[in-house]
PDB file of N, CA and C in Angstrom:
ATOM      1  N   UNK A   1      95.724  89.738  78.799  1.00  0.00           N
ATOM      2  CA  UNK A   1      95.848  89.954  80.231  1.00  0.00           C
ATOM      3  C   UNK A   1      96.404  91.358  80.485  1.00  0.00           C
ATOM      4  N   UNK A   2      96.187  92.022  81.518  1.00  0.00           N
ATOM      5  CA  UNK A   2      96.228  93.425  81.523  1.00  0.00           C
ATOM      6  C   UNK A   2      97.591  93.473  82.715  1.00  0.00           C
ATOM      7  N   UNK A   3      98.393  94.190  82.644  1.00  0.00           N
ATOM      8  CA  UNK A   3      99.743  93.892  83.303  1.00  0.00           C
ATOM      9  C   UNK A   3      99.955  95.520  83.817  1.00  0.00           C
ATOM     10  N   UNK A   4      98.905  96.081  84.356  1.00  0.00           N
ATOM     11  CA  UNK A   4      98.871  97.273  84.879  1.00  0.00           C
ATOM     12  C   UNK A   4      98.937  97.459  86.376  1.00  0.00           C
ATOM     13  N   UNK A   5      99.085  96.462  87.009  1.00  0.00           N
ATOM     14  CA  UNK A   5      99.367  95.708  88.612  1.00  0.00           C
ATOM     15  C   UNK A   5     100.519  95.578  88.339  1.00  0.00           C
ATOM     16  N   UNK A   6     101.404  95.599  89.471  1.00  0.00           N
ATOM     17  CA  UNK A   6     102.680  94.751  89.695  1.00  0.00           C
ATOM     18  C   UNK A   6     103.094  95.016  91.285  1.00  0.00           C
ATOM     19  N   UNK A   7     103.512  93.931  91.908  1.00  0.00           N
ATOM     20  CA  UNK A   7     103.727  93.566  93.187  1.00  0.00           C
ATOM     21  C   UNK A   7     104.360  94.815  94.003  1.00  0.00           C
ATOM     22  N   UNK A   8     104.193  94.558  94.840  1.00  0.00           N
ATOM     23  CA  UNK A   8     104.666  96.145  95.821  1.00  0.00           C
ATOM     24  C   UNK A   8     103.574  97.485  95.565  1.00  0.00           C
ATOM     25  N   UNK A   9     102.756  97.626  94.647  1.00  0.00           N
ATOM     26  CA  UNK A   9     102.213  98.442  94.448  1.00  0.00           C
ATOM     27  C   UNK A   9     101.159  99.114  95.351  1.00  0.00           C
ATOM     28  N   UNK A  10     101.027  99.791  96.110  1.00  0.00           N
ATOM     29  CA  UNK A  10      99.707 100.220  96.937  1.00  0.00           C
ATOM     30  C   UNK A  10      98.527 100.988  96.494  1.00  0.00           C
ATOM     31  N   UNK A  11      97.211 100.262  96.218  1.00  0.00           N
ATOM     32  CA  UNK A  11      96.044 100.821  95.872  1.00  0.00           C
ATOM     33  C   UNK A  11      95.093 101.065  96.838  1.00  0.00           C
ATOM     34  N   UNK A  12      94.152 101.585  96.434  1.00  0.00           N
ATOM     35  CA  UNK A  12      93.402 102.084  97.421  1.00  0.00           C
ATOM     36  C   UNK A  12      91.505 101.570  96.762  1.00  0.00           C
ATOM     37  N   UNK A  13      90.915 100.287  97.614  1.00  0.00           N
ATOM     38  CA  UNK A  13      89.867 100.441  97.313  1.00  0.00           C
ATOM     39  C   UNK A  13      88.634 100.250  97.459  1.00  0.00           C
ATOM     40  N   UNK A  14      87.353 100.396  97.185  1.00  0.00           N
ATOM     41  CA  UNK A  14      86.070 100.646  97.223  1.00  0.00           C
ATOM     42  C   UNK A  14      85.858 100.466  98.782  1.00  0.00           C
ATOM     43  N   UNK A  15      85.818  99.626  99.503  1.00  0.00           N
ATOM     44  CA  UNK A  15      85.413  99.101 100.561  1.00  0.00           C
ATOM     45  C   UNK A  15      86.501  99.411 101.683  1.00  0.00           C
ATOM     46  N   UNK A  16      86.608  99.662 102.622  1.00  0.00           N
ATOM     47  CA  UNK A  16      87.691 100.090 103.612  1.00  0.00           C
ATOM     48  C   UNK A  16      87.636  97.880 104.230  1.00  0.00           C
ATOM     49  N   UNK A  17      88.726  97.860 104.998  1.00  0.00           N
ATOM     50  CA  UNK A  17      88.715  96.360 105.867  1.00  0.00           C
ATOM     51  C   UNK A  17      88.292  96.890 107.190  1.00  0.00           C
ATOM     52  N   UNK A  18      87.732  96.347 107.745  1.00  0.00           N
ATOM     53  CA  UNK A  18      87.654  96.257 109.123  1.00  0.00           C
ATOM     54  C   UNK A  18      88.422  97.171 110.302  1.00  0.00           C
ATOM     55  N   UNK A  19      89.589  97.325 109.701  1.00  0.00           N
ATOM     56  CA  UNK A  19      90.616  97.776 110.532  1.00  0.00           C
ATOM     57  C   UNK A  19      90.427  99.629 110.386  1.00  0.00           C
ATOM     58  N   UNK A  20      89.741 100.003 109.117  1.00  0.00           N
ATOM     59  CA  UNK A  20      89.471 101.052 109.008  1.00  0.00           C
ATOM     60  C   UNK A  20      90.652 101.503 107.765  1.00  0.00           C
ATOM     61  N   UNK A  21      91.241 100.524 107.144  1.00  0.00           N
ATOM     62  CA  UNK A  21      92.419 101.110 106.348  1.00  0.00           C
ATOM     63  C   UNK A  21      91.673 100.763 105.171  1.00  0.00           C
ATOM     64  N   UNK A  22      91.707 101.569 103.989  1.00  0.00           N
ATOM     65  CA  UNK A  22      91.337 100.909 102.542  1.00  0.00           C
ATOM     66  C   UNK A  22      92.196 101.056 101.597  1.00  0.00           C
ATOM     67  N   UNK A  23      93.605 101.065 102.493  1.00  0.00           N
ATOM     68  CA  UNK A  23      94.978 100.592 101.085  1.00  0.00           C
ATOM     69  C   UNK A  23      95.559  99.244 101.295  1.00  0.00           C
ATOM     70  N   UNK A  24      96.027  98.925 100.217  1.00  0.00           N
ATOM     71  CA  UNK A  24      96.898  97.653 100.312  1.00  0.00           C
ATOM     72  C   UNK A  24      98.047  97.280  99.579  1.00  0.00           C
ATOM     73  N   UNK A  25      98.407  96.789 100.033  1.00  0.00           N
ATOM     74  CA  UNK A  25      99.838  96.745  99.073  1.00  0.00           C
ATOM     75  C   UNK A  25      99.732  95.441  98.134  1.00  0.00           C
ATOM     76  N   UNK A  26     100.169  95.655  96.898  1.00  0.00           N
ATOM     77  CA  UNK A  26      99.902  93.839  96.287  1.00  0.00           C
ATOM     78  C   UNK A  26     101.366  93.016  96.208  1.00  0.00           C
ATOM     79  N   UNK A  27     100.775  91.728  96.770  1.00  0.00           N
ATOM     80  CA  UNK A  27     102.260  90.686  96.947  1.00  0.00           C
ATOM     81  C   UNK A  27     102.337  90.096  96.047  1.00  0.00           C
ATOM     82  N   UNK A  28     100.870  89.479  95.466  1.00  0.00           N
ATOM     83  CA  UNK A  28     101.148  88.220  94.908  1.00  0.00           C
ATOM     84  C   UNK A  28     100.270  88.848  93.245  1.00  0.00           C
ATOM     85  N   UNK A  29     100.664  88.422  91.962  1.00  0.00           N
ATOM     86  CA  UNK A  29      99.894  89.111  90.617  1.00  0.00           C
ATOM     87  C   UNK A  29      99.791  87.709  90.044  1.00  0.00           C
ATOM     88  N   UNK A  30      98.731  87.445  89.266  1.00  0.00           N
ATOM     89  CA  UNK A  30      98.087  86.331  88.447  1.00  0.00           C
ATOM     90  C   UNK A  30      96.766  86.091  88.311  1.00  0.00           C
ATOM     91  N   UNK A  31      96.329  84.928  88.055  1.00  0.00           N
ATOM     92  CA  UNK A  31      94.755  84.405  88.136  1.00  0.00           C
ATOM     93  C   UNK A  31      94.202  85.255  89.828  1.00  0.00           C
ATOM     94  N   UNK A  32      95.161  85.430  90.814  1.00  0.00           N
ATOM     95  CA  UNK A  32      94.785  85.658  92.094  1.00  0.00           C
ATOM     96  C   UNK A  32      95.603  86.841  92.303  1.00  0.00           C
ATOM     97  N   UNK A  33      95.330  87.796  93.441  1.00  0.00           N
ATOM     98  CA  UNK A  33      95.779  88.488  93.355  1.00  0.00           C
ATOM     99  C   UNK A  33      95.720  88.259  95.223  1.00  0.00           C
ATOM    100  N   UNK A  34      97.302  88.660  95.741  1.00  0.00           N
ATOM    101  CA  UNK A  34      97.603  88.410  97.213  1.00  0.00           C
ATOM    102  C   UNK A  34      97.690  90.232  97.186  1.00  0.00           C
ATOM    103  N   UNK A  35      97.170  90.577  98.745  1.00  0.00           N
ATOM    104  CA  UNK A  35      96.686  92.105  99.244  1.00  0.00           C
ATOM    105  C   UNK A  35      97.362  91.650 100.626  1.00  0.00           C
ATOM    106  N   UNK A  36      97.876  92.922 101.201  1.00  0.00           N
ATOM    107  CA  UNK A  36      98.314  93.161 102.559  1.00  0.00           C
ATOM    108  C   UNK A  36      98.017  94.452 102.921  1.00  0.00           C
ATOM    109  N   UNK A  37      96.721  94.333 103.803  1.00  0.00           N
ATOM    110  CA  UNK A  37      96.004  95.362 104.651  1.00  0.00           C
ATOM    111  C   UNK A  37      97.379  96.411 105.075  1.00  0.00           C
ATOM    112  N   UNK A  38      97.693  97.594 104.459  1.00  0.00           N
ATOM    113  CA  UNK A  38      98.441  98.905 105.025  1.00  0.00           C
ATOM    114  C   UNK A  38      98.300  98.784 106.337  1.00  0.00           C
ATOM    115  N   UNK A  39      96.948  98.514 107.090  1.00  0.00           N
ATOM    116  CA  UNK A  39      96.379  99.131 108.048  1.00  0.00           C
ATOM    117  C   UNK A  39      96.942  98.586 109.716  1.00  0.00           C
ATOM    118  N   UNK A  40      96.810  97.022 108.988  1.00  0.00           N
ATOM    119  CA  UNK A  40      96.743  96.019 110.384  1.00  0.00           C
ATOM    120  C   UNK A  40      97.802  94.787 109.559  1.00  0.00           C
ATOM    121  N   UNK A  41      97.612  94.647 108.778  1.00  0.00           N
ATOM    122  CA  UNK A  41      99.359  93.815 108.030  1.00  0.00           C
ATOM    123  C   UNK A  41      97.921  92.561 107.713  1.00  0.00           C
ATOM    124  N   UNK A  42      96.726  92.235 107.748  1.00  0.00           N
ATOM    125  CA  UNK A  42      96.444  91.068 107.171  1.00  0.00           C
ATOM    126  C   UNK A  42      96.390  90.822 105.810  1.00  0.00           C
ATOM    127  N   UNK A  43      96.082  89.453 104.981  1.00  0.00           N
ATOM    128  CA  UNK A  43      97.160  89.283 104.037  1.00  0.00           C
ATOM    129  C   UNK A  43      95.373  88.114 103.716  1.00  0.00           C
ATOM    130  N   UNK A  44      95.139  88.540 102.322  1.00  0.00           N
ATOM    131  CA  UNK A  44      93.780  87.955 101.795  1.00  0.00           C
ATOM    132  C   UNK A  44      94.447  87.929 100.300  1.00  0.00           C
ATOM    133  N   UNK A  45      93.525  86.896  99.621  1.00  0.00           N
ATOM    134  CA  UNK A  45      93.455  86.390  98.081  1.00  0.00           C
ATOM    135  C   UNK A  45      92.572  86.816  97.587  1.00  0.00           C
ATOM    136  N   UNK A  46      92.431  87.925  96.488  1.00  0.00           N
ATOM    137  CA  UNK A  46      91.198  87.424  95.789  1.00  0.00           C
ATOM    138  C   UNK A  46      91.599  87.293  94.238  1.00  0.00           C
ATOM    139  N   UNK A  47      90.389  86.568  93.869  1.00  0.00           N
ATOM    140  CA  UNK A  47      90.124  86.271  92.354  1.00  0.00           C
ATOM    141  C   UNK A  47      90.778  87.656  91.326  1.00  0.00           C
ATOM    142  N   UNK A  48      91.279  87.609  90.267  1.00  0.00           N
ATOM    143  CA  UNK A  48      91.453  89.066  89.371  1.00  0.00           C
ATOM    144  C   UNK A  48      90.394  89.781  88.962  1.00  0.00           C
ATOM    145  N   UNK A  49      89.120  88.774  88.964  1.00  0.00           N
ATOM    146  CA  UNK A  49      87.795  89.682  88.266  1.00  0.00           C
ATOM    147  C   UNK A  49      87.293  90.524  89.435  1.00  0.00           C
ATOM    148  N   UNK A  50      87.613  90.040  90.456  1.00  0.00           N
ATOM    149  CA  UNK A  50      86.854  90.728  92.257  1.00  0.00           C
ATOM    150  C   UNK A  50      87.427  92.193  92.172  1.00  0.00           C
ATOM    151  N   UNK A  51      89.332  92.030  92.264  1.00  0.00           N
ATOM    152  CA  UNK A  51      89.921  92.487  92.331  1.00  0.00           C
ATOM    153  C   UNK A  51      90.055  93.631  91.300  1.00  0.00           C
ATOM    154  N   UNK A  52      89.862  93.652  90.110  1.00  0.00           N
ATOM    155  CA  UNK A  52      89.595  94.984  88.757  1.00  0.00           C
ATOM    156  C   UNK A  52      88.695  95.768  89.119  1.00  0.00           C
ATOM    157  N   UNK A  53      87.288  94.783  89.751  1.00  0.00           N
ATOM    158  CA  UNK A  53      86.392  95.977  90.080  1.00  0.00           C
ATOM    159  C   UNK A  53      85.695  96.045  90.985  1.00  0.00           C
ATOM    160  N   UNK A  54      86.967  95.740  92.184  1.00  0.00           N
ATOM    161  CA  UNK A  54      87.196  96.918  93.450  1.00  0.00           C
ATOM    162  C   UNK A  54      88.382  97.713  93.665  1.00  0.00           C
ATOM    163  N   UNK A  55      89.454  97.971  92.920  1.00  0.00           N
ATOM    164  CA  UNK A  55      90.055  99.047  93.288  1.00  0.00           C
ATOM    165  C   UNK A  55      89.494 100.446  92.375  1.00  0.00           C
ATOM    166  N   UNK A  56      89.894 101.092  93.337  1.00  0.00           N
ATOM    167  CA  UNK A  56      89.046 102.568  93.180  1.00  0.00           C
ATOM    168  C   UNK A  56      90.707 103.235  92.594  1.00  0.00           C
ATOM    169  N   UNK A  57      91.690 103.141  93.132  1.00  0.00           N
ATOM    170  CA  UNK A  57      93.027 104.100  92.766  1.00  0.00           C
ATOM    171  C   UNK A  57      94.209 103.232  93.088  1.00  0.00           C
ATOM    172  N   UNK A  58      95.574 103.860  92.094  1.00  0.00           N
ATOM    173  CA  UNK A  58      96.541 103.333  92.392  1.00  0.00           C
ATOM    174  C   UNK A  58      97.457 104.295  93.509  1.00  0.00           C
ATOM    175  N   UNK A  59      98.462 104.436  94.687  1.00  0.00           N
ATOM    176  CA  UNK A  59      98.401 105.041  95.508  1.00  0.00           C
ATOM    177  C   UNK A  59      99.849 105.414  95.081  1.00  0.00           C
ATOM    178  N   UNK A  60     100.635 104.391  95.227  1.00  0.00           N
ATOM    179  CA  UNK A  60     102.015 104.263  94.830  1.00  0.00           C
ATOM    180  C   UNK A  60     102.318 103.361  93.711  1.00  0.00           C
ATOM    181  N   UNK A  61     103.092 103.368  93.016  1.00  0.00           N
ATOM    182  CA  UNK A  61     104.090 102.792  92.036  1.00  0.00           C
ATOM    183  C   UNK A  61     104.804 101.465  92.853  1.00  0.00           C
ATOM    184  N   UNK A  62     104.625 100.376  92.267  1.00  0.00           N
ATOM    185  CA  UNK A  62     105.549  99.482  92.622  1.00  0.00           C
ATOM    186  C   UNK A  62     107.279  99.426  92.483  1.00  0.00           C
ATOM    187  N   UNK A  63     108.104  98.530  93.337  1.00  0.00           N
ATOM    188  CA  UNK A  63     109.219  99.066  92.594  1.00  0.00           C
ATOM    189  C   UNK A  63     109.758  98.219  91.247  1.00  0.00           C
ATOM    190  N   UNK A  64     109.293  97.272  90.670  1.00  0.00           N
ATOM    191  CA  UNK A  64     109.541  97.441  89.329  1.00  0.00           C
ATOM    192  C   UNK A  64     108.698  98.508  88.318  1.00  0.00           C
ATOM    193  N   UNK A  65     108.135  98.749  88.878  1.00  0.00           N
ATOM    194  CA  UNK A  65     107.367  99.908  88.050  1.00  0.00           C
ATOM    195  C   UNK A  65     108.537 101.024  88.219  1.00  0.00           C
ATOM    196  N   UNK A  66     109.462 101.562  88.963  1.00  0.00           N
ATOM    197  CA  UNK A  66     110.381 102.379  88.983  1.00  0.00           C
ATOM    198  C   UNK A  66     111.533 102.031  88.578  1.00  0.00           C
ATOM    199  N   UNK A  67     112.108 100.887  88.428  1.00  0.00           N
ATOM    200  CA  UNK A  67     113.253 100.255  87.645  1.00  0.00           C
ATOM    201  C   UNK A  67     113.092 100.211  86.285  1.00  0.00           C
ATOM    202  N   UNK A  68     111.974 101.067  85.774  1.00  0.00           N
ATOM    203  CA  UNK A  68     112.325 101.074  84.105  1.00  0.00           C
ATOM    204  C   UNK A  68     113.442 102.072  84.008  1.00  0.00           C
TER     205      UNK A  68
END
């Protein structure tokens, strides 16, 4: 399992939402992966395989990614 995600993190990808924003912040990491639209605050699930290959970039560092 690839542990290169971690919660709080904001990516940026392939597809913009509706709202016109195409970052998100990640809440939730596992089999599923929970996203919160930067843009407009909505809050979607997807699968991990959806999710690998549609993000295009990582934007910010989560903050356990900065507590090493």
């Amino acid at each position: 399992m690839n542990d290169a995600y971690t919660v709080g993190m904001v990516v940026r990808m392939k597809k913009a939402h509706p709202c016109g924003s195409d970052t998100w912040k990640i809440t939730r990491v596992g089999a599923d992966f929970g996203l919160q639209c930067c843009g407009c605050g909505h809050h979607v699930m997807l699968p991990r395989t959806k999710f690998e290959k549609a993000v295009r970039a990582v934007v910010t560092e989560g903050e356990a990614a900065g507590a090493k």
